[in-house]
PDB file of N, CA and C in Angstrom:
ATOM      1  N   UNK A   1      15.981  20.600   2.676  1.00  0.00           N
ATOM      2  CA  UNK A   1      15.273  19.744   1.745  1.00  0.00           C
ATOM      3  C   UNK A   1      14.363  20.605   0.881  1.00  0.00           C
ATOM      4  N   UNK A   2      14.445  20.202  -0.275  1.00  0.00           N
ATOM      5  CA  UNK A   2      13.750  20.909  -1.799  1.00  0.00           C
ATOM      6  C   UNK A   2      12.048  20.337  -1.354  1.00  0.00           C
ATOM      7  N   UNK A   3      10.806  20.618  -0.801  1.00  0.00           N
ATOM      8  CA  UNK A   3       9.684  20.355  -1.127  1.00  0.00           C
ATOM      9  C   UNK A   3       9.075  20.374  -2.593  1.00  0.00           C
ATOM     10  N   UNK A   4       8.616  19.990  -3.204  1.00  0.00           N
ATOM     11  CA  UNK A   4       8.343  19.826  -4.314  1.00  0.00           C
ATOM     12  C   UNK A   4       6.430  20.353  -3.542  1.00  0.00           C
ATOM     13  N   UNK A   5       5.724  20.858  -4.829  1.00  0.00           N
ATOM     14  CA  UNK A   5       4.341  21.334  -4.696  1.00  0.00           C
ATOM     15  C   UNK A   5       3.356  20.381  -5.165  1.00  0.00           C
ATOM     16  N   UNK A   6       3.785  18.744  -5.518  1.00  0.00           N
ATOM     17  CA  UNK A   6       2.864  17.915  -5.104  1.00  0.00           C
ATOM     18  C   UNK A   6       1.654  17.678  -4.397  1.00  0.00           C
ATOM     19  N   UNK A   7       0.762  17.049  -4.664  1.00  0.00           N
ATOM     20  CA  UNK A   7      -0.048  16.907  -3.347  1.00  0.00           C
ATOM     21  C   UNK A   7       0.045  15.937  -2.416  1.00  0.00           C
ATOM     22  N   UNK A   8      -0.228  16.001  -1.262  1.00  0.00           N
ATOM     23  CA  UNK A   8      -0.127  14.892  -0.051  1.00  0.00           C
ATOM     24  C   UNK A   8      -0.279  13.823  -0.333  1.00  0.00           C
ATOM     25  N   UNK A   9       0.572  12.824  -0.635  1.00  0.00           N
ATOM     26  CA  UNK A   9       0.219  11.617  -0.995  1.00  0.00           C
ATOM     27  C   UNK A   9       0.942  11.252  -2.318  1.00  0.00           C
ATOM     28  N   UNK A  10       1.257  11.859  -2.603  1.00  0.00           N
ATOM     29  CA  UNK A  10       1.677  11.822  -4.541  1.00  0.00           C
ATOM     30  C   UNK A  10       2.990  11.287  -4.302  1.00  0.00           C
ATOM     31  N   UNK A  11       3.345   9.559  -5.108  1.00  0.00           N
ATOM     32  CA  UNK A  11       4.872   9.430  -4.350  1.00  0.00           C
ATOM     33  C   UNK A  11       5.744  10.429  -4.949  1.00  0.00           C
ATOM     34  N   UNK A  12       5.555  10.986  -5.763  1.00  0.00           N
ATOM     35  CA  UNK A  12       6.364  12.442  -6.193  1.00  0.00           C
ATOM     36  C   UNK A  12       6.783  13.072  -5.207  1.00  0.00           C
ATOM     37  N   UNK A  13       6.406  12.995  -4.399  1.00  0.00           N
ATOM     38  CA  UNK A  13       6.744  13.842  -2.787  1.00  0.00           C
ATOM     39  C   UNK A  13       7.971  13.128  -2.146  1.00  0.00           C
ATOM     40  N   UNK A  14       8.172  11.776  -2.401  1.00  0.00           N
ATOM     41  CA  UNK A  14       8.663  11.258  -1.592  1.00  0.00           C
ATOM     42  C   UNK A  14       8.764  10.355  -0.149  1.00  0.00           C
ATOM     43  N   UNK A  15       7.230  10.068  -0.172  1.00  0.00           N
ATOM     44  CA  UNK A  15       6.581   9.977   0.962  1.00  0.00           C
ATOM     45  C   UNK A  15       6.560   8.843   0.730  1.00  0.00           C
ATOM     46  N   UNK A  16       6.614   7.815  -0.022  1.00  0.00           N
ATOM     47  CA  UNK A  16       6.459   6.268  -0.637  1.00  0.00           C
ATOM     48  C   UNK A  16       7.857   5.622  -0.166  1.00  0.00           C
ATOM     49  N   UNK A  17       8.086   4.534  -0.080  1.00  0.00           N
ATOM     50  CA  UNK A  17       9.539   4.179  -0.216  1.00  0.00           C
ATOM     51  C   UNK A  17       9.696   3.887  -1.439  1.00  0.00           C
ATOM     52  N   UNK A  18      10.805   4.059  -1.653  1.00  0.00           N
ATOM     53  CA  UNK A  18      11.672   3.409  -3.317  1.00  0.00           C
ATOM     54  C   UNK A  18      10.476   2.327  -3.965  1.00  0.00           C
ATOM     55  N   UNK A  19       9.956   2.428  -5.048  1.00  0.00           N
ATOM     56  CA  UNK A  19       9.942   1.269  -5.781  1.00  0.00           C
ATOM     57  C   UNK A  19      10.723  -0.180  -6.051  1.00  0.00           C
ATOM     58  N   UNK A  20      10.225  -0.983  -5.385  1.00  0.00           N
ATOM     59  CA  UNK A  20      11.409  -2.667  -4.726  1.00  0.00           C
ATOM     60  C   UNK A  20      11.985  -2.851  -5.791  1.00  0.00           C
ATOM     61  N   UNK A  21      11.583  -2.846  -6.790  1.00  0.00           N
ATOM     62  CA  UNK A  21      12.560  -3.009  -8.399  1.00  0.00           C
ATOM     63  C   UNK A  21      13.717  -2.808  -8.222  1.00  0.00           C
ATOM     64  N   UNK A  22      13.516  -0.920  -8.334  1.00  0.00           N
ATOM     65  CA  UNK A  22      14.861  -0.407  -8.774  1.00  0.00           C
ATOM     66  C   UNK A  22      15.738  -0.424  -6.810  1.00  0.00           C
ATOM     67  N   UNK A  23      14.920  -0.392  -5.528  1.00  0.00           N
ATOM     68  CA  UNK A  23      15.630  -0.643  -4.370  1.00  0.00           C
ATOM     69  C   UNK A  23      16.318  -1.964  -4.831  1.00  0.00           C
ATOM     70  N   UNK A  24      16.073  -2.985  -5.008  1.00  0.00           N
ATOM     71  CA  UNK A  24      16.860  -3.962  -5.057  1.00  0.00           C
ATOM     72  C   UNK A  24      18.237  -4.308  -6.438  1.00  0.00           C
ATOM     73  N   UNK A  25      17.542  -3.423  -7.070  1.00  0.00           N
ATOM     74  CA  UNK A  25      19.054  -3.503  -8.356  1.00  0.00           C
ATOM     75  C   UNK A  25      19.378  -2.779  -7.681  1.00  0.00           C
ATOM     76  N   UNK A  26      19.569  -1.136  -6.679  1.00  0.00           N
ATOM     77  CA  UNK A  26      20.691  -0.885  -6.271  1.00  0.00           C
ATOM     78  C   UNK A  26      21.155  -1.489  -5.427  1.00  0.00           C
ATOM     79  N   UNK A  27      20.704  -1.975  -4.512  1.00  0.00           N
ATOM     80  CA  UNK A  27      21.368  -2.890  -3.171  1.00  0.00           C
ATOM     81  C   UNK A  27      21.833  -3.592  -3.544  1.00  0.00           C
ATOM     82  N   UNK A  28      21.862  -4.386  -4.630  1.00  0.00           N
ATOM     83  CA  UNK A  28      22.514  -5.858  -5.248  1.00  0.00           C
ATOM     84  C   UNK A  28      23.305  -5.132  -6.391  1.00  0.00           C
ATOM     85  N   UNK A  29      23.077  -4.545  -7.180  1.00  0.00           N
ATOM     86  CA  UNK A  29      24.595  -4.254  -8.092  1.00  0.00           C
ATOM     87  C   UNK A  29      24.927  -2.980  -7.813  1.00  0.00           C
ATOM     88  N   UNK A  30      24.403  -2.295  -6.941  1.00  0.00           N
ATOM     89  CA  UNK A  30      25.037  -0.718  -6.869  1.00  0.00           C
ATOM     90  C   UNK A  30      24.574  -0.009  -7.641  1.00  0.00           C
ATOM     91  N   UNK A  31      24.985   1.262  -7.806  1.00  0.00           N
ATOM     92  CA  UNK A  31      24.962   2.752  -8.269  1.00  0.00           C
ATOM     93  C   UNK A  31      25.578   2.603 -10.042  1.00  0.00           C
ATOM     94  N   UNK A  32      24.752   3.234 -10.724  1.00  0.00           N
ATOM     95  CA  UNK A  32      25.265   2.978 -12.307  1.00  0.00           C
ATOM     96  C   UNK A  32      26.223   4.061 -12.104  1.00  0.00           C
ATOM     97  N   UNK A  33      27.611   4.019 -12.803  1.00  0.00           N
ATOM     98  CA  UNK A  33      28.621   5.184 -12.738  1.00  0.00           C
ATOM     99  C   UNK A  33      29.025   5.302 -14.490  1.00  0.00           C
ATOM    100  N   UNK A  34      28.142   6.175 -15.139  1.00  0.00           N
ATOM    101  CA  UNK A  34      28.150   6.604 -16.172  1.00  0.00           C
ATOM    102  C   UNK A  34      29.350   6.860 -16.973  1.00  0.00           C
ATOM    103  N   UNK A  35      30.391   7.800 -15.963  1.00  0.00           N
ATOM    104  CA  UNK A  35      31.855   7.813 -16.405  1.00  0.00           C
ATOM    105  C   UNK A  35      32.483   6.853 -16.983  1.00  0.00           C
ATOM    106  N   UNK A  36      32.472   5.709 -16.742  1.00  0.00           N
ATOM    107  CA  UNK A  36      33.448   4.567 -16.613  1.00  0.00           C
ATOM    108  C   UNK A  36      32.783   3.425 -17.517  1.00  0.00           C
ATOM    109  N   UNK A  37      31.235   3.193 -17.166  1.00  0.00           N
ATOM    110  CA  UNK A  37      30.383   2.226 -17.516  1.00  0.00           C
ATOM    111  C   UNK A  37      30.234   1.189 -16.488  1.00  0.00           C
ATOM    112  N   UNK A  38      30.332   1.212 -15.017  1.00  0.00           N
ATOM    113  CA  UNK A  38      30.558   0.005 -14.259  1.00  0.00           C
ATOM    114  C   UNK A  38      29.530   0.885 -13.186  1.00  0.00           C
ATOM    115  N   UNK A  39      29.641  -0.272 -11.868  1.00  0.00           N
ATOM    116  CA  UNK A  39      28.834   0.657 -11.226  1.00  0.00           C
ATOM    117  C   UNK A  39      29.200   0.379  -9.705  1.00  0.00           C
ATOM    118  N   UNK A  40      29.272   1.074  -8.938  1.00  0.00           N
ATOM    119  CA  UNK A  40      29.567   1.073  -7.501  1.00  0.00           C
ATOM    120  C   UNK A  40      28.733   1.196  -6.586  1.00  0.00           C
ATOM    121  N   UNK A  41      29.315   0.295  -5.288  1.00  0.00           N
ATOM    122  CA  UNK A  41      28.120   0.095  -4.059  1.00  0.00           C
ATOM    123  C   UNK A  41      27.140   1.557  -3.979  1.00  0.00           C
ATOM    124  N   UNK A  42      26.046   0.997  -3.681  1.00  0.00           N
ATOM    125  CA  UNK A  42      25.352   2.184  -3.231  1.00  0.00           C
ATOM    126  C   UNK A  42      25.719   2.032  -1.865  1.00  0.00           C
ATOM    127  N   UNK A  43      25.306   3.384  -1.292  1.00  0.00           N
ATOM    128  CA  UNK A  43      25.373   4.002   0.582  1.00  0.00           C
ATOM    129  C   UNK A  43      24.275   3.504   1.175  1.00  0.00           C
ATOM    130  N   UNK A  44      24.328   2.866   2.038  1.00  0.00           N
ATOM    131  CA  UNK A  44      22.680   2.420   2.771  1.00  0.00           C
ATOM    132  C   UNK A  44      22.998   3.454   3.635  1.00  0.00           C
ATOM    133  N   UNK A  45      21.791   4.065   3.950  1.00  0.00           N
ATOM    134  CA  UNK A  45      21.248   5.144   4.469  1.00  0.00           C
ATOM    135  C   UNK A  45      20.245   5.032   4.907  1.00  0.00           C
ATOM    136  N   UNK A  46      19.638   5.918   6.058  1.00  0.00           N
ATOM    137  CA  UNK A  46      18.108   5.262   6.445  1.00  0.00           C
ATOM    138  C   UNK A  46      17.416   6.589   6.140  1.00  0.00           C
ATOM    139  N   UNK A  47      16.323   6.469   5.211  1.00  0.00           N
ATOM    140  CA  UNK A  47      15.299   7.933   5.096  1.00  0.00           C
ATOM    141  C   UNK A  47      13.651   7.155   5.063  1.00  0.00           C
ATOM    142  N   UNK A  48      12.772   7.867   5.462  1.00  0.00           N
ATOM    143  CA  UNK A  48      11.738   7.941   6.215  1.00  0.00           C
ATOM    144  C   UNK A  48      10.540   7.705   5.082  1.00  0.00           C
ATOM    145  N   UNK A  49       9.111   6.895   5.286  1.00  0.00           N
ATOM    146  CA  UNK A  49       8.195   7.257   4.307  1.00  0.00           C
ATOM    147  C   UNK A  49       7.226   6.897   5.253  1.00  0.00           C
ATOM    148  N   UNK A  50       6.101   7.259   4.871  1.00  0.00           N
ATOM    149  CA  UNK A  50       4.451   7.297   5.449  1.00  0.00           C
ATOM    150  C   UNK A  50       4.249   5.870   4.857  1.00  0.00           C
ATOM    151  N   UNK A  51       3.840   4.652   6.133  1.00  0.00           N
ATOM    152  CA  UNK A  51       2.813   3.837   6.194  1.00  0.00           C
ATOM    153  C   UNK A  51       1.597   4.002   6.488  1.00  0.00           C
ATOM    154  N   UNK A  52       0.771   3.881   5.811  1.00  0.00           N
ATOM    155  CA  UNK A  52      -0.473   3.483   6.137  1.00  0.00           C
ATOM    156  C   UNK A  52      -1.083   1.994   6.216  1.00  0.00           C
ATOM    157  N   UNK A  53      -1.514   1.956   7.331  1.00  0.00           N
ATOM    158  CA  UNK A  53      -1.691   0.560   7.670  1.00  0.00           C
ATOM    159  C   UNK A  53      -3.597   0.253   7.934  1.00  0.00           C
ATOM    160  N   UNK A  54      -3.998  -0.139   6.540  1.00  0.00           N
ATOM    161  CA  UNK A  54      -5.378  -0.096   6.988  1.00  0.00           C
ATOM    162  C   UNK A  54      -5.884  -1.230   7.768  1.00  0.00           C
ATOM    163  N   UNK A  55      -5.088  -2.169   8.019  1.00  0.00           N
ATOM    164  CA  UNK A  55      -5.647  -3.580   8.808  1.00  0.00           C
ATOM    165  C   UNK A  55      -5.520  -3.302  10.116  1.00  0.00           C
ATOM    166  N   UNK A  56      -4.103  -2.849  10.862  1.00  0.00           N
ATOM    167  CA  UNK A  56      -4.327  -2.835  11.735  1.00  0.00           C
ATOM    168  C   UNK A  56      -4.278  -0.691  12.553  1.00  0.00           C
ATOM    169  N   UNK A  57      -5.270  -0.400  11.279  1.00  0.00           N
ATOM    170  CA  UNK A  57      -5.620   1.267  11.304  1.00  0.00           C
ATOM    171  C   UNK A  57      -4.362   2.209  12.140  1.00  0.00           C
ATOM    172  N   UNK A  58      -3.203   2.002  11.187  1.00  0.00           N
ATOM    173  CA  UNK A  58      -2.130   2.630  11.644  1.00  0.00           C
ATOM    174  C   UNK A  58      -1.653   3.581  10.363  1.00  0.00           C
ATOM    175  N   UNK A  59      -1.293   4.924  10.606  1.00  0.00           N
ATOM    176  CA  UNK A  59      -0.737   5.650   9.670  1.00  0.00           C
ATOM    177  C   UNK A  59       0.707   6.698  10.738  1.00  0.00           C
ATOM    178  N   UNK A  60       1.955   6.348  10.357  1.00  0.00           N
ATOM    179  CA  UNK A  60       2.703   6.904  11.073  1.00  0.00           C
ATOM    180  C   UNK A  60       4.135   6.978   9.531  1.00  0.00           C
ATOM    181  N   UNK A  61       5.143   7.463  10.174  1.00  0.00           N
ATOM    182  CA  UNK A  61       6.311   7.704   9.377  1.00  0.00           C
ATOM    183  C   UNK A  61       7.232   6.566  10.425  1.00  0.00           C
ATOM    184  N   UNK A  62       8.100   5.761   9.178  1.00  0.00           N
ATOM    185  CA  UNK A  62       8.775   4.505   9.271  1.00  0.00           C
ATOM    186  C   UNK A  62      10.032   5.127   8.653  1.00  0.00           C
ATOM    187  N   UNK A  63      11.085   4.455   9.234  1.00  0.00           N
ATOM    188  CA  UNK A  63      12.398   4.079   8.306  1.00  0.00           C
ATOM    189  C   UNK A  63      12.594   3.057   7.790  1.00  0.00           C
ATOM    190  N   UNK A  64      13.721   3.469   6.880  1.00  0.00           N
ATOM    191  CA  UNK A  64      13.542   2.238   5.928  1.00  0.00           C
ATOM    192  C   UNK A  64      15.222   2.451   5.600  1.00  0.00           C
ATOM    193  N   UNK A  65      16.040   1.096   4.783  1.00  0.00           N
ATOM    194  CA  UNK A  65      17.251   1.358   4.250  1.00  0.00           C
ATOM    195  C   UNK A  65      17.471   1.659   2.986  1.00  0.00           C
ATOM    196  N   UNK A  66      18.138   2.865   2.361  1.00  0.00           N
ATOM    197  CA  UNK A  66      17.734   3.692   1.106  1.00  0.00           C
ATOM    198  C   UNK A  66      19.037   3.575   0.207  1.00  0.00           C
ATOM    199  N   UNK A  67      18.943   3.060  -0.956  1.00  0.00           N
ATOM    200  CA  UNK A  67      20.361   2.812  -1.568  1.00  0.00           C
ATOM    201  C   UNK A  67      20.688   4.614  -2.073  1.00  0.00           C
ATOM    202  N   UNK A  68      21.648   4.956  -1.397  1.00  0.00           N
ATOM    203  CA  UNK A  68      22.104   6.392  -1.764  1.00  0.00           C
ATOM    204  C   UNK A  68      22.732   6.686  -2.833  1.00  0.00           C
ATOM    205  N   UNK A  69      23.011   6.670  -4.321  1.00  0.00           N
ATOM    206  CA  UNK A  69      23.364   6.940  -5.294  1.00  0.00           C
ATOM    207  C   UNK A  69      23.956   8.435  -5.279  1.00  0.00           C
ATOM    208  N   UNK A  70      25.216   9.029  -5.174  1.00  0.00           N
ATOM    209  CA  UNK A  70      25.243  10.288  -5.557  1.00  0.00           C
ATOM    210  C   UNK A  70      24.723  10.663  -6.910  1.00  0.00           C
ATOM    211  N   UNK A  71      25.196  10.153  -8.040  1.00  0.00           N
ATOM    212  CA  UNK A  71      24.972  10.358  -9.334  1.00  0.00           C
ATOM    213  C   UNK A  71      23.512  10.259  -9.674  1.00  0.00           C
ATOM    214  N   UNK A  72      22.544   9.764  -8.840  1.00  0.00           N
ATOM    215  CA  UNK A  72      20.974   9.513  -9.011  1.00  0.00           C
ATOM    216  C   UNK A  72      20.506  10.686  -8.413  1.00  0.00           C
ATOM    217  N   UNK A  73      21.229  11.115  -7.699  1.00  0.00           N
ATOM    218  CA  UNK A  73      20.912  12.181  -6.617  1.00  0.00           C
ATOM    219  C   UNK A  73      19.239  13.321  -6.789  1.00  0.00           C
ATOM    220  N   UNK A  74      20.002  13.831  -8.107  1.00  0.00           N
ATOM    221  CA  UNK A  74      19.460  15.119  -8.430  1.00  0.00           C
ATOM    222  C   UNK A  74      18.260  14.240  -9.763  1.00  0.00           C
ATOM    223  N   UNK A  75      17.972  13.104  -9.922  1.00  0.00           N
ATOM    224  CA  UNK A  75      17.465  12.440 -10.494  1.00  0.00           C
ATOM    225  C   UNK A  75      16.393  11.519  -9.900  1.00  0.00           C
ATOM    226  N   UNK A  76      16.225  11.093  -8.739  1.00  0.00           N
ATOM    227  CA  UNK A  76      15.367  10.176  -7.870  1.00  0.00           C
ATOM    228  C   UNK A  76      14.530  11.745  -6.764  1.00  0.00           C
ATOM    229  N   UNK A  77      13.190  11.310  -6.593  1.00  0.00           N
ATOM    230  CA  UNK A  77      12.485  12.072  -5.611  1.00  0.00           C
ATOM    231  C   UNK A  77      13.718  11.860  -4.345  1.00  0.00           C
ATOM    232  N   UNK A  78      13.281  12.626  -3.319  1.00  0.00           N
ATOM    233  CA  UNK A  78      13.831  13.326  -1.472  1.00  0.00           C
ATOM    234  C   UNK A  78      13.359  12.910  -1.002  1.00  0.00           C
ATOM    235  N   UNK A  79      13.791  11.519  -0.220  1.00  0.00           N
ATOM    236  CA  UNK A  79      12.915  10.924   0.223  1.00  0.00           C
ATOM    237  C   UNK A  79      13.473  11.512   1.763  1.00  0.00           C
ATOM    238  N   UNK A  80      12.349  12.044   2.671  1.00  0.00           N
ATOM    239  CA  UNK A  80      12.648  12.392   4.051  1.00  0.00           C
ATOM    240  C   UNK A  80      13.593  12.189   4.444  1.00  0.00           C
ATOM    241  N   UNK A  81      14.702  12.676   4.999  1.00  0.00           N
ATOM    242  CA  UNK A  81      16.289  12.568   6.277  1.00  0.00           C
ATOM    243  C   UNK A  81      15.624  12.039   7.660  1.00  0.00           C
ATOM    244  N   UNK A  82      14.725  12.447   8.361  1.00  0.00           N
ATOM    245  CA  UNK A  82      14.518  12.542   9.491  1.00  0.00           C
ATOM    246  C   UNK A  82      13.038  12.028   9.648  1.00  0.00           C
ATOM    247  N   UNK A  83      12.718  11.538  11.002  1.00  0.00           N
ATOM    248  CA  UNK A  83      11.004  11.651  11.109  1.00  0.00           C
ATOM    249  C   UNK A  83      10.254  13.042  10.985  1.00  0.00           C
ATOM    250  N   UNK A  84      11.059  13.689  11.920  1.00  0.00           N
ATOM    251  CA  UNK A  84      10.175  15.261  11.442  1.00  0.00           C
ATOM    252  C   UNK A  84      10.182  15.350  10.123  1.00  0.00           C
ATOM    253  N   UNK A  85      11.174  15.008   9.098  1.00  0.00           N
ATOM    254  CA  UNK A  85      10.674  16.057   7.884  1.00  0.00           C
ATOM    255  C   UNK A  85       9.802  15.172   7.417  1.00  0.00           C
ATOM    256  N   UNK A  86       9.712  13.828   7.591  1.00  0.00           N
ATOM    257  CA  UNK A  86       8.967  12.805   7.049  1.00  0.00           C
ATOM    258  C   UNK A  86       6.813  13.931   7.776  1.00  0.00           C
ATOM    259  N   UNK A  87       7.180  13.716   9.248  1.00  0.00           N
ATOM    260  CA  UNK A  87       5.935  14.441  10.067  1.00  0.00           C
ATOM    261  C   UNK A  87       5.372  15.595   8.922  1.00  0.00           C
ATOM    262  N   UNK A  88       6.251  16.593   8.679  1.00  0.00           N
ATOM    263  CA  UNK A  88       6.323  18.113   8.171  1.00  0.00           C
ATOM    264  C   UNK A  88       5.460  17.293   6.768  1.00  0.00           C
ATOM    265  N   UNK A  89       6.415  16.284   5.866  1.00  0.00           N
ATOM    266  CA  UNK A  89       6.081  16.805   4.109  1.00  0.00           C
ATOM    267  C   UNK A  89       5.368  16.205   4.029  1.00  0.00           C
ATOM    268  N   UNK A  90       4.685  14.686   4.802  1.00  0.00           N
ATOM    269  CA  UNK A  90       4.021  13.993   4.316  1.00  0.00           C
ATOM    270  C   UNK A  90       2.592  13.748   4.783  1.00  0.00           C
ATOM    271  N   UNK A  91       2.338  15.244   5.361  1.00  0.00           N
ATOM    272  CA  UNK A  91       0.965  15.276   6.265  1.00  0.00           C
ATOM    273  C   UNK A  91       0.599  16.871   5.984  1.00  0.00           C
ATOM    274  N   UNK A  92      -0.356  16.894   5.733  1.00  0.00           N
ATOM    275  CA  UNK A  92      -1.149  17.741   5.212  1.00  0.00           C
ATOM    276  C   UNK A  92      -1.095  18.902   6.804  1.00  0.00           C
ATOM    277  N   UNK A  93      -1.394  19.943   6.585  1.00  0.00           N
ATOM    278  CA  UNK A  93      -1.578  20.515   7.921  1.00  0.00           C
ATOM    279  C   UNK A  93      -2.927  20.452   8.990  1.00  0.00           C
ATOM    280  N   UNK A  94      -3.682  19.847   8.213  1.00  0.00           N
ATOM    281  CA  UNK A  94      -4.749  19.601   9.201  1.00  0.00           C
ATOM    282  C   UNK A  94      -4.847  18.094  10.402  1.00  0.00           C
ATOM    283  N   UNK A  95      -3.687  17.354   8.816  1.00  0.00           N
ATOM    284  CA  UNK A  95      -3.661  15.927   9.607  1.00  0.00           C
ATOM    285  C   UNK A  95      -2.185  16.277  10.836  1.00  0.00           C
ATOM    286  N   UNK A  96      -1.589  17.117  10.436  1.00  0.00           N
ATOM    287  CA  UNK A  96      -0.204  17.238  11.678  1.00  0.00           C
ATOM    288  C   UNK A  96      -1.358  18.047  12.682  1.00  0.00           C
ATOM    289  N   UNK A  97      -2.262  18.864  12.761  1.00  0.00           N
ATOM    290  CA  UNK A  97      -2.890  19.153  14.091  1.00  0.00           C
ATOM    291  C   UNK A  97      -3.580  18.217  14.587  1.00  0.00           C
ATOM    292  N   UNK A  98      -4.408  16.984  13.561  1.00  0.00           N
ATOM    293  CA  UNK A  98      -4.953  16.122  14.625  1.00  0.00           C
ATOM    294  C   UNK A  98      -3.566  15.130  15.674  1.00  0.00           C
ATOM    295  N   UNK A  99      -3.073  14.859  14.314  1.00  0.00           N
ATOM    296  CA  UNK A  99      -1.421  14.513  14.826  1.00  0.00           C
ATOM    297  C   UNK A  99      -1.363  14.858  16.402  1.00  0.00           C
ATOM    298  N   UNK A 100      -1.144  16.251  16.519  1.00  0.00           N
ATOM    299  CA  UNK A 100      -0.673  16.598  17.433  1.00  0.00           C
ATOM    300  C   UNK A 100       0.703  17.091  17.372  1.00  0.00           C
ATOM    301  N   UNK A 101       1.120  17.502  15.902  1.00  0.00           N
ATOM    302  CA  UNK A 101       2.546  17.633  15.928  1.00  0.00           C
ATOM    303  C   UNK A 101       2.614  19.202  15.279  1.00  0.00           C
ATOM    304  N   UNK A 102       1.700  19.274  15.346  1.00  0.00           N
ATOM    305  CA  UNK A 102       2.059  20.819  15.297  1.00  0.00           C
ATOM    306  C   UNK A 102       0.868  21.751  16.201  1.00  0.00           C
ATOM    307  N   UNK A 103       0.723  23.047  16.603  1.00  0.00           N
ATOM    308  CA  UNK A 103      -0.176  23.349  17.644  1.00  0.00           C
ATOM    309  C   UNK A 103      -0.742  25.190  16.776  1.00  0.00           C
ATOM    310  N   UNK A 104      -1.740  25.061  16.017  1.00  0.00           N
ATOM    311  CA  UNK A 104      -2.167  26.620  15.515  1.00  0.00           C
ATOM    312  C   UNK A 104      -3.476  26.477  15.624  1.00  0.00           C
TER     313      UNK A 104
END
C-alpha cells in the first residue's frame, strides 16, 4: 500500500469511509466504464476506516463494504486492506503505543 504524507486524520489518507454519495451510486449502478459509456457492477470488498465514537468514547478500526472500481482505482484514496494497515496508517505513532500495538 502507497501511504500518502497526509496528516493523521486527513480523509486523504483514507482513513474515512467512502463518502455515502458516491458509495451508493456505485453499489446501485456500478463502476463508470469509460470505454464503452455503460457501467459495470462494482466488487464489494471489505476495507477498513477509523471510527471515532465520541458518545460512547470509542476510537478503533471497523470494516466496512467498499464498491471496488478497477478503473477508479488509481483515482479514489487506499482505503486500508486489513485492520493492521488500517492500526499502522491511521494512528499516529504515539496513539499505536498507547494503543498498545506497537512496543518502542
Amino acid at each position: 500500500m502507497n501511504l500518502c504524507a497526509c496528516p493523521i486524520g486527513s480523509p486523504a489518507r483514507g482513513c474515512d469511509p467512502m463518502p455515502f454519495i458516491l458509495w451508493h451510486d456505485l453499489i446501485v449502478n456500478g463502476c463508470p466504464n469509460v470505454t464503452i459509456n455503460t457501467r459495470d457492477p462494482a466488487q464489494k470488498v471489505h476495507r477498513w476506516f477509523r471510527r471515532v465514537n465520541r458518545f460512547s468514547n470509542t476510537d478503533q478500526c471497523e470494516p466496512y463494504v467498499f464498491p471496488y472500481c478497477p478503473e477508479l482505482d488509481f483515482n479514489l484514496w487506499r482505503s486500508p486492506k486489513t485492520k493492521q494497515e488500517c492500526e499502522n496508517y491511521c494512528y499516529s505513532l504515539s496513539e499505536q503505543r498507547k494503543r498498545g500495538t506497537i512496543i518502542s
